[in-house]
Protein backbone atom coordinates (compact mmCIF):
# COMPACT_ATOMS: atom_id res chain seq x y z
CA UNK A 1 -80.41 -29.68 -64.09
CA UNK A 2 -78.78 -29.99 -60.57
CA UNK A 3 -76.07 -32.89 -60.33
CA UNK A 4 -76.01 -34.18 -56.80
CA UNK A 5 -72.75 -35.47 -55.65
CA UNK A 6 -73.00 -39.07 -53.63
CA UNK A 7 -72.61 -38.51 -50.56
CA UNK A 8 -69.23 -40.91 -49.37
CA UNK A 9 -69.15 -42.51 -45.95
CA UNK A 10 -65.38 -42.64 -46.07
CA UNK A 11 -65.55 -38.72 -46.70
CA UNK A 12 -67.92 -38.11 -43.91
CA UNK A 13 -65.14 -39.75 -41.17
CA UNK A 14 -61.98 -38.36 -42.99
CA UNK A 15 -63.95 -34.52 -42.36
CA UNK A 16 -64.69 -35.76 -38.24
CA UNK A 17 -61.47 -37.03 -37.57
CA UNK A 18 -59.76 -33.44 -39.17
CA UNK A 19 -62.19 -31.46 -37.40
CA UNK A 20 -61.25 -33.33 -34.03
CA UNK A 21 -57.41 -33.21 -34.81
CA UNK A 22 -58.09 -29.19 -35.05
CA UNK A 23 -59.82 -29.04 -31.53
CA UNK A 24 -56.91 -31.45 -30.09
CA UNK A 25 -54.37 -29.00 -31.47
CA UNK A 26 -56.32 -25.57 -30.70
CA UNK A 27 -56.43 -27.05 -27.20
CA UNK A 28 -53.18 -28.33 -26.82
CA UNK A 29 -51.51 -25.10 -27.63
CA UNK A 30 -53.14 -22.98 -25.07
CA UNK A 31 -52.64 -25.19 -22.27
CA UNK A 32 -50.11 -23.91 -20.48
CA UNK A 33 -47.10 -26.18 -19.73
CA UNK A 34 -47.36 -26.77 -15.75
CA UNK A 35 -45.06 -25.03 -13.13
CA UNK A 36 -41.75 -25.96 -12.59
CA UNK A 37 -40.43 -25.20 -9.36
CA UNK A 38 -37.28 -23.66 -9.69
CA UNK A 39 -34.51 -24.67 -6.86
CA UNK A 40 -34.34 -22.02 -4.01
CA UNK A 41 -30.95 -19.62 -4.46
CA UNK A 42 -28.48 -19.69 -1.72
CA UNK A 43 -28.55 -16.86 0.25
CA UNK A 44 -25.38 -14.02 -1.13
CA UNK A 45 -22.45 -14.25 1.02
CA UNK A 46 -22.60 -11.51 3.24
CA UNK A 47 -19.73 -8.82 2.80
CA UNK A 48 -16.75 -8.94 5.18
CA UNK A 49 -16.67 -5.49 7.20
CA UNK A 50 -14.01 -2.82 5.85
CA UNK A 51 -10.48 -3.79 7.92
CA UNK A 52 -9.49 -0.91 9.61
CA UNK A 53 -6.14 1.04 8.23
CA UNK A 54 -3.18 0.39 9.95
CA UNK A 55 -1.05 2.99 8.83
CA UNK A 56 -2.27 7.05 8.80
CA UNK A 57 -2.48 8.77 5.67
CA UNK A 58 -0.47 11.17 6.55
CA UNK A 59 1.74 11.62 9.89
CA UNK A 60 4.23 14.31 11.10
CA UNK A 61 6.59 13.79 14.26
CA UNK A 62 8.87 16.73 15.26
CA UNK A 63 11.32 17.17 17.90
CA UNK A 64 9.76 19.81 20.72
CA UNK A 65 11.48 23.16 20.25
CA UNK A 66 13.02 23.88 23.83
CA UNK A 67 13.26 27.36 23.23
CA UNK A 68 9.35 27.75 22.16
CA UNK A 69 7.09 29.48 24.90
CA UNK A 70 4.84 27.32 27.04
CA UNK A 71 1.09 27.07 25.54
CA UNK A 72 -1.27 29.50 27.49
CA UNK A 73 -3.55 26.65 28.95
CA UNK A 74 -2.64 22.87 29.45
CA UNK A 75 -2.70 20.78 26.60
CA UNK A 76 -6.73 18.45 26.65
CA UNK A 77 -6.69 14.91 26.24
CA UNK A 78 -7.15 13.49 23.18
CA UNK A 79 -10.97 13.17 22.58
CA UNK A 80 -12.23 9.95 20.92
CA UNK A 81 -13.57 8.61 18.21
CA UNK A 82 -11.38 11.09 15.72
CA UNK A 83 -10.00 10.59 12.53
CA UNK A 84 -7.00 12.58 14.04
CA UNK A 85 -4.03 12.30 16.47
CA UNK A 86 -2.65 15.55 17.92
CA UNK A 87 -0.49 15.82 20.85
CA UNK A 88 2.18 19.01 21.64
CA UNK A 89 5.07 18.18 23.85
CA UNK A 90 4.48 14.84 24.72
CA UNK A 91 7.46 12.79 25.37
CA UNK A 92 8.62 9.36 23.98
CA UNK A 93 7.58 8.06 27.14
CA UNK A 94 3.83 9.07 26.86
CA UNK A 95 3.44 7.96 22.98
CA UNK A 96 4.77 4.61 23.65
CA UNK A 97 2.47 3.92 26.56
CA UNK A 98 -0.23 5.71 24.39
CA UNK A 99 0.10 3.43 21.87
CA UNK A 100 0.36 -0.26 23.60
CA UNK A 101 -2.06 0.84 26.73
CA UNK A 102 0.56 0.56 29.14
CA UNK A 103 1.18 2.74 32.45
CA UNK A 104 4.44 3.59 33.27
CA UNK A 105 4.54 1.35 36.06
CA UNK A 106 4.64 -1.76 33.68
CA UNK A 107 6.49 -0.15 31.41
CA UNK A 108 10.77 -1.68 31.39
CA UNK A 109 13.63 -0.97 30.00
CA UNK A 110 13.43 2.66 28.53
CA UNK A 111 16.41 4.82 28.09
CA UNK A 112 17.28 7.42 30.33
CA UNK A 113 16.03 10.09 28.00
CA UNK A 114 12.50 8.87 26.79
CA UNK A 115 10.51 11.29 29.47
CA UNK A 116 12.94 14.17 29.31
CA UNK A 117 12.75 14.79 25.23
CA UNK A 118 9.44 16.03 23.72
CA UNK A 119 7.67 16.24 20.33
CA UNK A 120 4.89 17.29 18.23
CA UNK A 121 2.39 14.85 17.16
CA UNK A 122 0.28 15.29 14.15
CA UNK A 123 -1.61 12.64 12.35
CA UNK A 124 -4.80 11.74 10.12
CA UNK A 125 -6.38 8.84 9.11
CA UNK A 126 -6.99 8.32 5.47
CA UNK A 127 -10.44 9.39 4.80
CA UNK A 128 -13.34 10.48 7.17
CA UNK A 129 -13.14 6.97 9.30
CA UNK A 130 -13.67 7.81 13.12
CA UNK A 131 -11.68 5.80 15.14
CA UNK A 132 -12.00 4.40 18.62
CA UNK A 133 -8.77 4.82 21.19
CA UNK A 134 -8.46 1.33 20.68
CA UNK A 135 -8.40 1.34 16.72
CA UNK A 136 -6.06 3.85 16.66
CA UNK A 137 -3.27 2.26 18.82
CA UNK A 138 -2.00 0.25 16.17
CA UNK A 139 -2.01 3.05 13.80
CA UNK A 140 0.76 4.71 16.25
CA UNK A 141 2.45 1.70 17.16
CA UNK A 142 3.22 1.00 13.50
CA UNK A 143 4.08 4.80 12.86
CA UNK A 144 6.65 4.23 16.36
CA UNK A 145 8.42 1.72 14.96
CA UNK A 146 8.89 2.76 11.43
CA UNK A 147 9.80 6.76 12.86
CA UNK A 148 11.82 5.81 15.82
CA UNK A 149 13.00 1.90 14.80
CA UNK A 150 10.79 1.31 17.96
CA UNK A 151 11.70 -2.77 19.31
CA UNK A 152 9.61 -4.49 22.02
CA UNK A 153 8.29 -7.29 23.82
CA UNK A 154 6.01 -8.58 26.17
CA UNK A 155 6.93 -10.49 29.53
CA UNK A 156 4.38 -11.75 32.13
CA UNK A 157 5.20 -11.22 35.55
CA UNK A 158 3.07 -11.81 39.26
CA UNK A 159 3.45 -8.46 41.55
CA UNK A 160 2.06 -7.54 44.48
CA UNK A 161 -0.76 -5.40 43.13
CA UNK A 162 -4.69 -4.28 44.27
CA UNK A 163 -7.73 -5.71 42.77
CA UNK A 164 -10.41 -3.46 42.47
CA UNK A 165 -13.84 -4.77 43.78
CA UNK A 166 -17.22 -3.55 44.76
CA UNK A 167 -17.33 -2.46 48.49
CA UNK A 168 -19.85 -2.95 50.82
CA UNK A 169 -22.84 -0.69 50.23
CA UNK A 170 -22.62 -0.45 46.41
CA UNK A 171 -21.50 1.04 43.59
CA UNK A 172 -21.40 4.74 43.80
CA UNK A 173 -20.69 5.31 40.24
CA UNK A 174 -22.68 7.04 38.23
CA UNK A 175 -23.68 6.11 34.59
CA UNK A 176 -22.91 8.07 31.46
CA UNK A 177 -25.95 10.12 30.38
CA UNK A 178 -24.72 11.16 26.72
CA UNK A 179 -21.84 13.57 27.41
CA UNK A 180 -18.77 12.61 24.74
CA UNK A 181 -15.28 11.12 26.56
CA UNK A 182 -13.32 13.92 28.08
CA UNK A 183 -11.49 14.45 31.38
CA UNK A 184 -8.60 15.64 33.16
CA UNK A 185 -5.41 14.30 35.77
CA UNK A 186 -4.51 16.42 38.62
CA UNK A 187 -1.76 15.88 41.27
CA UNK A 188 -5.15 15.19 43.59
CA UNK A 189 -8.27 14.71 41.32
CA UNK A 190 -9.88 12.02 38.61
CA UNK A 191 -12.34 13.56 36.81
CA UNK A 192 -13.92 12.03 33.70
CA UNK A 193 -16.81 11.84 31.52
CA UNK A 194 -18.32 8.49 29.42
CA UNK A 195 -15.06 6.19 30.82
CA UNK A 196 -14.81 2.72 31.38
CA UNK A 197 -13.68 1.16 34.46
CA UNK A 198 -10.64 -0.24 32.62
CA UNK A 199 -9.69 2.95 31.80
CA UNK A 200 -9.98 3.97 34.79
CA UNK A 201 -8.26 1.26 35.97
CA UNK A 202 -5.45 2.20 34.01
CA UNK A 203 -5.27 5.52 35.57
CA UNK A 204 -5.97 4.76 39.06
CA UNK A 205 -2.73 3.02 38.87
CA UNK A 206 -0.84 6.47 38.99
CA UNK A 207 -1.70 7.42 42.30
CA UNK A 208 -1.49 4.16 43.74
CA UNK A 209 1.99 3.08 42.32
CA UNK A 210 1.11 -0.40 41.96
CA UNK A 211 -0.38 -2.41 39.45
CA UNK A 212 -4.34 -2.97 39.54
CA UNK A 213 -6.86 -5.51 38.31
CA UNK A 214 -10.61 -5.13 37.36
CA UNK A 215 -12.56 -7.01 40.10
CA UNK A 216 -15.64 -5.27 39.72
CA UNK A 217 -17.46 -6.99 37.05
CA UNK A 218 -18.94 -3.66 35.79
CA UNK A 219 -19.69 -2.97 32.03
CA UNK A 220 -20.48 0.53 30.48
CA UNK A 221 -19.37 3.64 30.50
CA UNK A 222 -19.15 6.58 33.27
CA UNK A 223 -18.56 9.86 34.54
CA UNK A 224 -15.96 9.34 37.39
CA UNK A 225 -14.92 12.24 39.70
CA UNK A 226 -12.44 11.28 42.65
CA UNK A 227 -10.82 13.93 45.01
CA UNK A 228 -7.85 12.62 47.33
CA UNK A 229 -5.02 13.32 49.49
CA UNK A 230 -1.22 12.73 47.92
CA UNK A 231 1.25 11.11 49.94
CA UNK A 232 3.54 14.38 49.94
CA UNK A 233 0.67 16.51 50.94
CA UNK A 234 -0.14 15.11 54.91
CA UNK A 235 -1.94 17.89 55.79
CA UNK A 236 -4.25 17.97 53.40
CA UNK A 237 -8.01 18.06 54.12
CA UNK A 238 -8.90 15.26 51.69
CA UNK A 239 -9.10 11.47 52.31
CA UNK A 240 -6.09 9.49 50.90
CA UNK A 241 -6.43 7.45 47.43
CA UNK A 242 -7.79 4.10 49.28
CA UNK A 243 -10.40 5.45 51.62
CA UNK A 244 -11.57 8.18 48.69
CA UNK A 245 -12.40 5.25 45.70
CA UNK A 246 -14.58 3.72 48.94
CA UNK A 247 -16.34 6.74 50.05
CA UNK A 248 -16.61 8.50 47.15
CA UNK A 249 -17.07 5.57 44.73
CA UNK A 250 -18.58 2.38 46.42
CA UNK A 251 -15.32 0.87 45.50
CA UNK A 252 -12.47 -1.27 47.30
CA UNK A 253 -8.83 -1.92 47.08
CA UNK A 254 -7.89 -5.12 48.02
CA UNK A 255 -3.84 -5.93 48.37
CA UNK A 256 -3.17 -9.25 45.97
CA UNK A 257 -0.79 -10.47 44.05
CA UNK A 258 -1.39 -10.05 40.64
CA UNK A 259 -0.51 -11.15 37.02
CA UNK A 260 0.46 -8.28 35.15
CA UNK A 261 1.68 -7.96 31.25
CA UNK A 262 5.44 -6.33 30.96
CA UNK A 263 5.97 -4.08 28.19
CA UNK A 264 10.03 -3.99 27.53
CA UNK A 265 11.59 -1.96 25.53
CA UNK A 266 14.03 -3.54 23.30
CA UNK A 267 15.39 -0.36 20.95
CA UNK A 268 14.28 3.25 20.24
CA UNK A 269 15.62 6.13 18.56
CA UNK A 270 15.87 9.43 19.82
CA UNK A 271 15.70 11.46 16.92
CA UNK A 272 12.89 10.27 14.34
CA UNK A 273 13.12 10.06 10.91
CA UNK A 274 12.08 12.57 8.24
CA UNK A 275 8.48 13.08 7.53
């Protein structure tokens, strides 16, 4: 005998409304919540550049021995950038205008000594950094004055002077083509590789005896090469200084007054102090 069970209208909804609430949930849980945009990230602060040293990592200054025998060849310039300073008999005089960019014509109140007593130079910068001319000068200035109690100052003054300009014609100079800084002085010559006209302002001002100014507006680098007649030599073949930067270089010297920077020298010891 089968018993049939009376079908209940109330069971009938309560088995539609659970079946429904399992959809709903089944759904609900694999709808992914939406996208929430995140806020944008400021940009990371960008790293200030390494400041260069300002003291070597080593550095030895000797007096010249007097009694040593003269080197076999002249001493070369200094080549640039290095991580080392070497000069051989170079005297007070030379360092100090080395190390502020100063020719000896604006150069005040030295002792009577500073270009008659020489010494050896050797110095390195602390690790493999290669340094400019520029970023080394403050490397020696620091090492004057803490070897040599070095004391100085700066005046401004208005000379008569030259500024340098571009002649008529042109620019004769001739740009760099890849060959590293070097060069050499004479008593009648100029000659240098990958310079700038400031430094070869600098120079120029030898010859001429009076202080110069950059006129020229000219940027870059270049290989210079000027041949001239000294004052002491009249009979010379060679133009003198003025007419050889015009014919040689497409430069001009123009007689001015100009504002120049004094370096004075306020103190300086003769004999440095140990190493």
């Amino acid at each position: 005998m089968t018993t049939r069970i009376p079908h209940h209208p109330i069971s009938r909804r309560f088995s539609f409304a659970f079946a429904l609430a399992a959809i709903l949930t089944l759904v609900l849980t694999e709808i992914p919540a939406p996208c929430q945009s995140k806020p944008p990230q400021p940009a990371p602060a960008p790293q200030p550049a390494p400041a260069p040293p300002q003291s070597f990592e080593f550095a030895s200054i000797r007096l010249d021995d007097p009694n040593a025998p003269e080197p076999d060849a002249p001493p070369q310039r200094q080549q640039f950038p290095t991580n080392r300073l070497t000069m051989h008999h170079a005297n007070l005089g030379f360092l100090i205008r080395t190390a502020y960019g100063f020719d000896y014509h604006r150069v005040s109140g030295e002792p009577d000594w500073i270009d008659s007593q020489s010494y050896d130079l050797n110095a390195k910068v602390e690790g493999d950094a290669l340094l400019t001319r520029e970023q080394m000068q403050p490397l020696l200035q620091n090492l004057l004055q803490e070897r040599f109690h070095l004391a100085v100052h700066r005046e401004q003054k208005i000379v008569p002077g030259y500024a340098l300009v571009i002649a008529k014609g042109g620019s004769k100079l001739q740009p760099n083509k890849g060959a590293p800084f070097h060069g050499m002085i004479g008593s009648n010559e100029i000659r240098f590789w990958n310079d700038s006209i400031k430094s070869f302002v600098d120079i120029l001002e030898s010859p001429v005896e009076r202080p110069i100014i950059d006129r020229t507006g000219l940027g870059g680098t270049y290989d210079i090469a000027l041949k001239f007649a000294t004052a002491d030599d009249p009979d010379s073949n060679l133009p003198d200084i003025f007419t050889a930067v015009q014919e040689q270089l497409g430069l001009k010297l123009v007689p001015q007054k100009v504002p120049v920077e004094i370096l004075v020298i306020d103190h300086v010891d003769k004999i440095p102090t140990e190493n």
